[in-house]
PDB file of N, CA and C in Angstrom:
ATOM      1  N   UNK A   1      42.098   4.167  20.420  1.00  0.00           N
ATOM      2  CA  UNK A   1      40.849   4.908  20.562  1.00  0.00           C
ATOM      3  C   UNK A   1      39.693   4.151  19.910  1.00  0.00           C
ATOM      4  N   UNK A   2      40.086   3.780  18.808  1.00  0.00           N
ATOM      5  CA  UNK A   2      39.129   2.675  18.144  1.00  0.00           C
ATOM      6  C   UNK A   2      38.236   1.622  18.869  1.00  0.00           C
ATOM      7  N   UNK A   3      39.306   0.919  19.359  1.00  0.00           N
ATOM      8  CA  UNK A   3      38.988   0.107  20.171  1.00  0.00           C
ATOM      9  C   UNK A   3      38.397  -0.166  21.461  1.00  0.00           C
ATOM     10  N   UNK A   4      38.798   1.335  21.885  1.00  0.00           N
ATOM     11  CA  UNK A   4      37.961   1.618  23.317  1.00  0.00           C
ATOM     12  C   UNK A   4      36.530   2.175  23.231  1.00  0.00           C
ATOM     13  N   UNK A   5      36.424   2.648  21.831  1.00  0.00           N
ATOM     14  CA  UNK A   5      34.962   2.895  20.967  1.00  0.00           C
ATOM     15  C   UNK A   5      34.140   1.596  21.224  1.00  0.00           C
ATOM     16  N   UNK A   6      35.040   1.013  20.224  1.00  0.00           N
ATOM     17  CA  UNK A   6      33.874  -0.417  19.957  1.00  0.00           C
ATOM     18  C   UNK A   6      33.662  -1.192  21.131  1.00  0.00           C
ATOM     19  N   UNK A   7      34.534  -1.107  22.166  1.00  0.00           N
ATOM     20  CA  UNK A   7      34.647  -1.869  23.718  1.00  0.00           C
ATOM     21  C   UNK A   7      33.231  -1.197  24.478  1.00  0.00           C
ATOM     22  N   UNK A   8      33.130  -0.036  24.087  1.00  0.00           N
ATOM     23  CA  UNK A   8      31.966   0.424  24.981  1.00  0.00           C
ATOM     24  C   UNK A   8      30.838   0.792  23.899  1.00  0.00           C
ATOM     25  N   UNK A   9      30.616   0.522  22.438  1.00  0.00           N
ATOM     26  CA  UNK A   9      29.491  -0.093  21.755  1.00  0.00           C
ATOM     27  C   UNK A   9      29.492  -1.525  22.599  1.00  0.00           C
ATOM     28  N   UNK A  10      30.203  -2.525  22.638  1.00  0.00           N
ATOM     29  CA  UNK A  10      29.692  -4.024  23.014  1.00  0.00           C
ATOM     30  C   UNK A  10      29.205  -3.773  24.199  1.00  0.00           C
ATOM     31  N   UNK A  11      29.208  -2.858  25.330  1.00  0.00           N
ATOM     32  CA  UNK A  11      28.855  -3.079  26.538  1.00  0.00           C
ATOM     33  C   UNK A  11      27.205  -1.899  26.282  1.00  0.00           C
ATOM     34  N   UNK A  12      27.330  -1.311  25.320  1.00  0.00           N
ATOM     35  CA  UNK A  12      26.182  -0.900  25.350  1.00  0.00           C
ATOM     36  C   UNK A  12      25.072  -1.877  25.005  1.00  0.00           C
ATOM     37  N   UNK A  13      25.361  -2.361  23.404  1.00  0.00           N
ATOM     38  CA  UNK A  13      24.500  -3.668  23.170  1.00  0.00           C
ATOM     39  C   UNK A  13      24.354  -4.373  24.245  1.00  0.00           C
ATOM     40  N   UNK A  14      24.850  -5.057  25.044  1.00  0.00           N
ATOM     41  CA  UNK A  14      24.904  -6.150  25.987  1.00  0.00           C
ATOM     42  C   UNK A  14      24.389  -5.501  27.070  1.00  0.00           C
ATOM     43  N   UNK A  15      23.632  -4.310  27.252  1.00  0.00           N
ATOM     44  CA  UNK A  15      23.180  -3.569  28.035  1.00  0.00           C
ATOM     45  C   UNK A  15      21.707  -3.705  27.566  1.00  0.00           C
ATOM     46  N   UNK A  16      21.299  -3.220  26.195  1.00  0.00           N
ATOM     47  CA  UNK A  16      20.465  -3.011  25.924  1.00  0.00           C
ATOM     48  C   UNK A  16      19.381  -4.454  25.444  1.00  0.00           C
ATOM     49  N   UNK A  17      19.902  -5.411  25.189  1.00  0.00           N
ATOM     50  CA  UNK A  17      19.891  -6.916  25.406  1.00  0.00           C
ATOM     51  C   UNK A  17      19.452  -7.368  26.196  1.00  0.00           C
ATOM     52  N   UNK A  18      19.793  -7.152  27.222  1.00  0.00           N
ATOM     53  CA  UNK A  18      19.056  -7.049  29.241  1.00  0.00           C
ATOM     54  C   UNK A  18      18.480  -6.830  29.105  1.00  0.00           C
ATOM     55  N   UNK A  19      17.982  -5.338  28.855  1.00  0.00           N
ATOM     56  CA  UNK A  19      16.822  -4.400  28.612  1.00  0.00           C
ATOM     57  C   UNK A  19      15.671  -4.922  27.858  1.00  0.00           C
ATOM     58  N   UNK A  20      15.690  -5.693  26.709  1.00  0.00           N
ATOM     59  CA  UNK A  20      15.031  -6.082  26.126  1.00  0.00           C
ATOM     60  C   UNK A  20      14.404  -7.516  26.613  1.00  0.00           C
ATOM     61  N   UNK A  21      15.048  -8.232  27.359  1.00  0.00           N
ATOM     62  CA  UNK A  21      14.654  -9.430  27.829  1.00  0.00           C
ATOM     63  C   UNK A  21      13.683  -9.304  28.980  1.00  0.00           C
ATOM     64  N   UNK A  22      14.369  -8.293  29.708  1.00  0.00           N
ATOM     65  CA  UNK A  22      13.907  -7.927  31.134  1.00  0.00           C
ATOM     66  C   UNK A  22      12.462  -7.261  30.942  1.00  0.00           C
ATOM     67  N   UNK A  23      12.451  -6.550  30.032  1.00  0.00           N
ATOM     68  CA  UNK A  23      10.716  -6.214  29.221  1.00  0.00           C
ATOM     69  C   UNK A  23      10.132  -6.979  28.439  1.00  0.00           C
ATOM     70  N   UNK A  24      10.452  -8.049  28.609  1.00  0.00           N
ATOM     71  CA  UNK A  24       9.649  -9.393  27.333  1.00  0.00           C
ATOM     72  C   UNK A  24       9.654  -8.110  25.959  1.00  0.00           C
ATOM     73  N   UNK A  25      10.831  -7.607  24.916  1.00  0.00           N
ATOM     74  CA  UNK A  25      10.286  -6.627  23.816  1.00  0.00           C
ATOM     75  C   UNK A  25       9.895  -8.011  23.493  1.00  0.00           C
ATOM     76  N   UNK A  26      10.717  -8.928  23.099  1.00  0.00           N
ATOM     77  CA  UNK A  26       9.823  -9.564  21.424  1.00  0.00           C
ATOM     78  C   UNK A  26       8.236  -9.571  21.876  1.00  0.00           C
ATOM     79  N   UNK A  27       7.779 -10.274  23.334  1.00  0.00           N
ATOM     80  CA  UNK A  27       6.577 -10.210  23.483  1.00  0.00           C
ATOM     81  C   UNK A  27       5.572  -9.248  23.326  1.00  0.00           C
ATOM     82  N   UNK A  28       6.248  -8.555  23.598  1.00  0.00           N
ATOM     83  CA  UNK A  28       5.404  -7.073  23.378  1.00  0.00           C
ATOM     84  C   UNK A  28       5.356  -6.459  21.995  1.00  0.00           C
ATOM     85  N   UNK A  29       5.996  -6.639  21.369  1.00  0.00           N
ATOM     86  CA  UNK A  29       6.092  -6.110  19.816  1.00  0.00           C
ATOM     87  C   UNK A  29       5.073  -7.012  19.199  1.00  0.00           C
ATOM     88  N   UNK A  30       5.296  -8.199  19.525  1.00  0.00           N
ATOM     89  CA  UNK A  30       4.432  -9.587  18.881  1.00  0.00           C
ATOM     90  C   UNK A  30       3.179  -9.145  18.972  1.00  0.00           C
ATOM     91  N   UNK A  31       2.872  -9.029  20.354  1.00  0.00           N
ATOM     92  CA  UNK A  31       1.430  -9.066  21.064  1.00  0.00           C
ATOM     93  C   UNK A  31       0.347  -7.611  20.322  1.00  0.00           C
ATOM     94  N   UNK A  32       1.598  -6.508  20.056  1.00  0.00           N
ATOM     95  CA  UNK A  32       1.465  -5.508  19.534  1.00  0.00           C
ATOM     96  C   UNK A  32       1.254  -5.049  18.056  1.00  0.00           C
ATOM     97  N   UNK A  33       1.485  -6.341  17.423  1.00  0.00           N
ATOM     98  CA  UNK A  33       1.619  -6.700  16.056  1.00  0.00           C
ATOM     99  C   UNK A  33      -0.088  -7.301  15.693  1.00  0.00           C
ATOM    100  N   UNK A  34      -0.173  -8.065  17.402  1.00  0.00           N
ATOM    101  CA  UNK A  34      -1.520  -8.752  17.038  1.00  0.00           C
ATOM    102  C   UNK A  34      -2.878  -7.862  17.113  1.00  0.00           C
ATOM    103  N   UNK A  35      -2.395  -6.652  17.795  1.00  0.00           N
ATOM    104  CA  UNK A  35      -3.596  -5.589  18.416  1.00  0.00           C
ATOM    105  C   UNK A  35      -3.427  -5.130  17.024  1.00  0.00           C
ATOM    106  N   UNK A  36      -2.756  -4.584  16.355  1.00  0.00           N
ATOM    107  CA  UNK A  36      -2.946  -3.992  15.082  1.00  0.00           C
ATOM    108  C   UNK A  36      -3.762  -4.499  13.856  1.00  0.00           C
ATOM    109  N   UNK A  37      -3.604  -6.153  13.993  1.00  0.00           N
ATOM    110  CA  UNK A  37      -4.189  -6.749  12.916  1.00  0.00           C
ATOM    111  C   UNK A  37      -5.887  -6.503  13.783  1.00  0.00           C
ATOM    112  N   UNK A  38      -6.009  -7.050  14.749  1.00  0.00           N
ATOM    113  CA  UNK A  38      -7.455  -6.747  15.340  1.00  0.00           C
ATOM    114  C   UNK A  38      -8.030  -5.147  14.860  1.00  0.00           C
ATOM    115  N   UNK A  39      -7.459  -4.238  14.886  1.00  0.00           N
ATOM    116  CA  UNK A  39      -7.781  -3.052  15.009  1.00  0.00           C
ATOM    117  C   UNK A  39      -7.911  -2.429  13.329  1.00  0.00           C
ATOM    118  N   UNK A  40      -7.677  -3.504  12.751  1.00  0.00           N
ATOM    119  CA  UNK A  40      -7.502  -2.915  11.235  1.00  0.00           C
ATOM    120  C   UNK A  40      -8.859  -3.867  10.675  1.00  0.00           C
ATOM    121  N   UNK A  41      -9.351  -4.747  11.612  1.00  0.00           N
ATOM    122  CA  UNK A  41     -10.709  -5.169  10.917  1.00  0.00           C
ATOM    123  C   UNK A  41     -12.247  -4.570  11.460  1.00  0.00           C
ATOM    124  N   UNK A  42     -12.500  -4.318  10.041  1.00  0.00           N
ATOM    125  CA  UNK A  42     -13.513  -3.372   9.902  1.00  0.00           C
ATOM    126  C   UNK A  42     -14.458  -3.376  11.170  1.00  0.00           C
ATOM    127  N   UNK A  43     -14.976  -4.559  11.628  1.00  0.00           N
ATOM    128  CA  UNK A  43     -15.927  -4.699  13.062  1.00  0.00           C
ATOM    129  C   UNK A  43     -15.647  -4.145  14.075  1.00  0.00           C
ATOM    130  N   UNK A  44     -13.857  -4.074  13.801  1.00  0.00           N
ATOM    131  CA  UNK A  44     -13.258  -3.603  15.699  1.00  0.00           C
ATOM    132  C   UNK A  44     -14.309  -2.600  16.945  1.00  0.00           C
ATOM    133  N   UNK A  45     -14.998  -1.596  15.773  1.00  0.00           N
ATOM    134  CA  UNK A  45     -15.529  -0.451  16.815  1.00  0.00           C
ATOM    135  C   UNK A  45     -17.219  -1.105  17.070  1.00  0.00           C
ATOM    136  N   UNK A  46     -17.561  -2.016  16.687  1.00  0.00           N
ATOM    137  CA  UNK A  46     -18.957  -2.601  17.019  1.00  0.00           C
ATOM    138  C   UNK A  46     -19.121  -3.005  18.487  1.00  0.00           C
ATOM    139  N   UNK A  47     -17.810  -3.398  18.766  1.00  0.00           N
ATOM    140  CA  UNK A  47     -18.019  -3.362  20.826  1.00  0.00           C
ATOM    141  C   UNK A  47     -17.171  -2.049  21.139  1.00  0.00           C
ATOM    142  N   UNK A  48     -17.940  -0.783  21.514  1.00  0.00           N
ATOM    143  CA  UNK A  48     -16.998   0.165  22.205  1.00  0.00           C
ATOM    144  C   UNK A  48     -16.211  -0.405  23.254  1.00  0.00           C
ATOM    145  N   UNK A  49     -16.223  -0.975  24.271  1.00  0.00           N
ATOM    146  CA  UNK A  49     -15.746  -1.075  25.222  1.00  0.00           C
ATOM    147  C   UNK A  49     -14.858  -2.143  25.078  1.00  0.00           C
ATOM    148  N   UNK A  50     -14.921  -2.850  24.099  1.00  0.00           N
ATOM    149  CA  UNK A  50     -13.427  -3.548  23.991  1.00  0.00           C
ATOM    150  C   UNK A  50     -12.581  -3.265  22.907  1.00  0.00           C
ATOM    151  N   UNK A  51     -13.170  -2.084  22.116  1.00  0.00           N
ATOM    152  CA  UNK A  51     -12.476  -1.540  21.260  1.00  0.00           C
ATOM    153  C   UNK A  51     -11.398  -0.564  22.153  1.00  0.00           C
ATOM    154  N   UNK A  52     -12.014   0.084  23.232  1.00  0.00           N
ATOM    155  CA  UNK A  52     -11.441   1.054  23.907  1.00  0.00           C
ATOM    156  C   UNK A  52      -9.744  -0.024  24.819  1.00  0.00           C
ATOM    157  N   UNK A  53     -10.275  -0.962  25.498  1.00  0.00           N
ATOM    158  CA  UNK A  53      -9.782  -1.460  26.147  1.00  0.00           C
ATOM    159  C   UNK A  53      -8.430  -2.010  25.392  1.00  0.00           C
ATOM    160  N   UNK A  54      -8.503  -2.182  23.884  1.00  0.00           N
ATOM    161  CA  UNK A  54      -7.667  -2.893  23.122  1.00  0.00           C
ATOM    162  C   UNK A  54      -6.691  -1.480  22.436  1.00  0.00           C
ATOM    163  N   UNK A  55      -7.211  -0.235  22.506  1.00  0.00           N
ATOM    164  CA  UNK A  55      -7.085   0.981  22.056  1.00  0.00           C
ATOM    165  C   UNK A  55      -5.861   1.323  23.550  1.00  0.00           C
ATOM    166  N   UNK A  56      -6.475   1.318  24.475  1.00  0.00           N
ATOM    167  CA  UNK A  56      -5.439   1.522  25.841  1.00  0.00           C
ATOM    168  C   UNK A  56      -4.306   0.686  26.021  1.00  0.00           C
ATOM    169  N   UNK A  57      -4.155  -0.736  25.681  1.00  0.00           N
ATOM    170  CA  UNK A  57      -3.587  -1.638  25.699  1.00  0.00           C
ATOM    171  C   UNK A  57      -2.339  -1.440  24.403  1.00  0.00           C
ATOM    172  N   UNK A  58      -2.799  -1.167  23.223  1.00  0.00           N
ATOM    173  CA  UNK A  58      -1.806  -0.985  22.193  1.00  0.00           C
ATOM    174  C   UNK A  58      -1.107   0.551  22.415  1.00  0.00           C
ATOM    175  N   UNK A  59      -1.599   1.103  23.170  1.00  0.00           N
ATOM    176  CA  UNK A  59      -1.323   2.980  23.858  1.00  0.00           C
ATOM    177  C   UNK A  59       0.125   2.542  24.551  1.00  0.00           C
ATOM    178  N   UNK A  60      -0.464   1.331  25.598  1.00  0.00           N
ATOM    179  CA  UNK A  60       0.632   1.238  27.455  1.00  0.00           C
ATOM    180  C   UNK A  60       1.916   0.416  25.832  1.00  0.00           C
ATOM    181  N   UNK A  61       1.511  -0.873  25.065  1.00  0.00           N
ATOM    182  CA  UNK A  61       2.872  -0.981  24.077  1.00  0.00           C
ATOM    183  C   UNK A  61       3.604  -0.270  23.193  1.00  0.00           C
ATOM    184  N   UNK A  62       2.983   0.798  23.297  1.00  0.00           N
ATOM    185  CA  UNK A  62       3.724   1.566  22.131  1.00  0.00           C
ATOM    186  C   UNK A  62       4.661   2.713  23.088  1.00  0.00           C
ATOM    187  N   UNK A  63       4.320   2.452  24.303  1.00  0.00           N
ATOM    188  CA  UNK A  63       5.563   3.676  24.758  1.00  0.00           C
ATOM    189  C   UNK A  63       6.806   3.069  25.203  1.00  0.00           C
TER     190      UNK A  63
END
């Protein structure tokens, strides 16, 4: 029983692995890492409209 546990943990990982490639995550976490540092300096809201645009953009990575 053990073993047929951990047999279908490895096929989950190796599932979810796909999953992650097939969505560029690291890219998106990265890219998402970089909207945050933008968004944490004080100027960000001096252009509304690319504050907004960068505001929608870190919205569509975070789901």
């Amino acid at each position: 029983m053990q073993a047929e546990t951990a047999a279908k943990i490895d096929i989950i990982k190796t599932a979810i692995d796909l999953l992650r490639k097939h969505v560029k995550y690291d890219d998106a976490k990265a890219r998402l890492t970089s909207l945050e540092a933008v968004i944490s300096d004080g100027d960000f809201w001096n252009d509304q409209a690319s504050a907004q645009e960068t505001m929608r953009e870190k919205n569509r990575l975070e789901r």
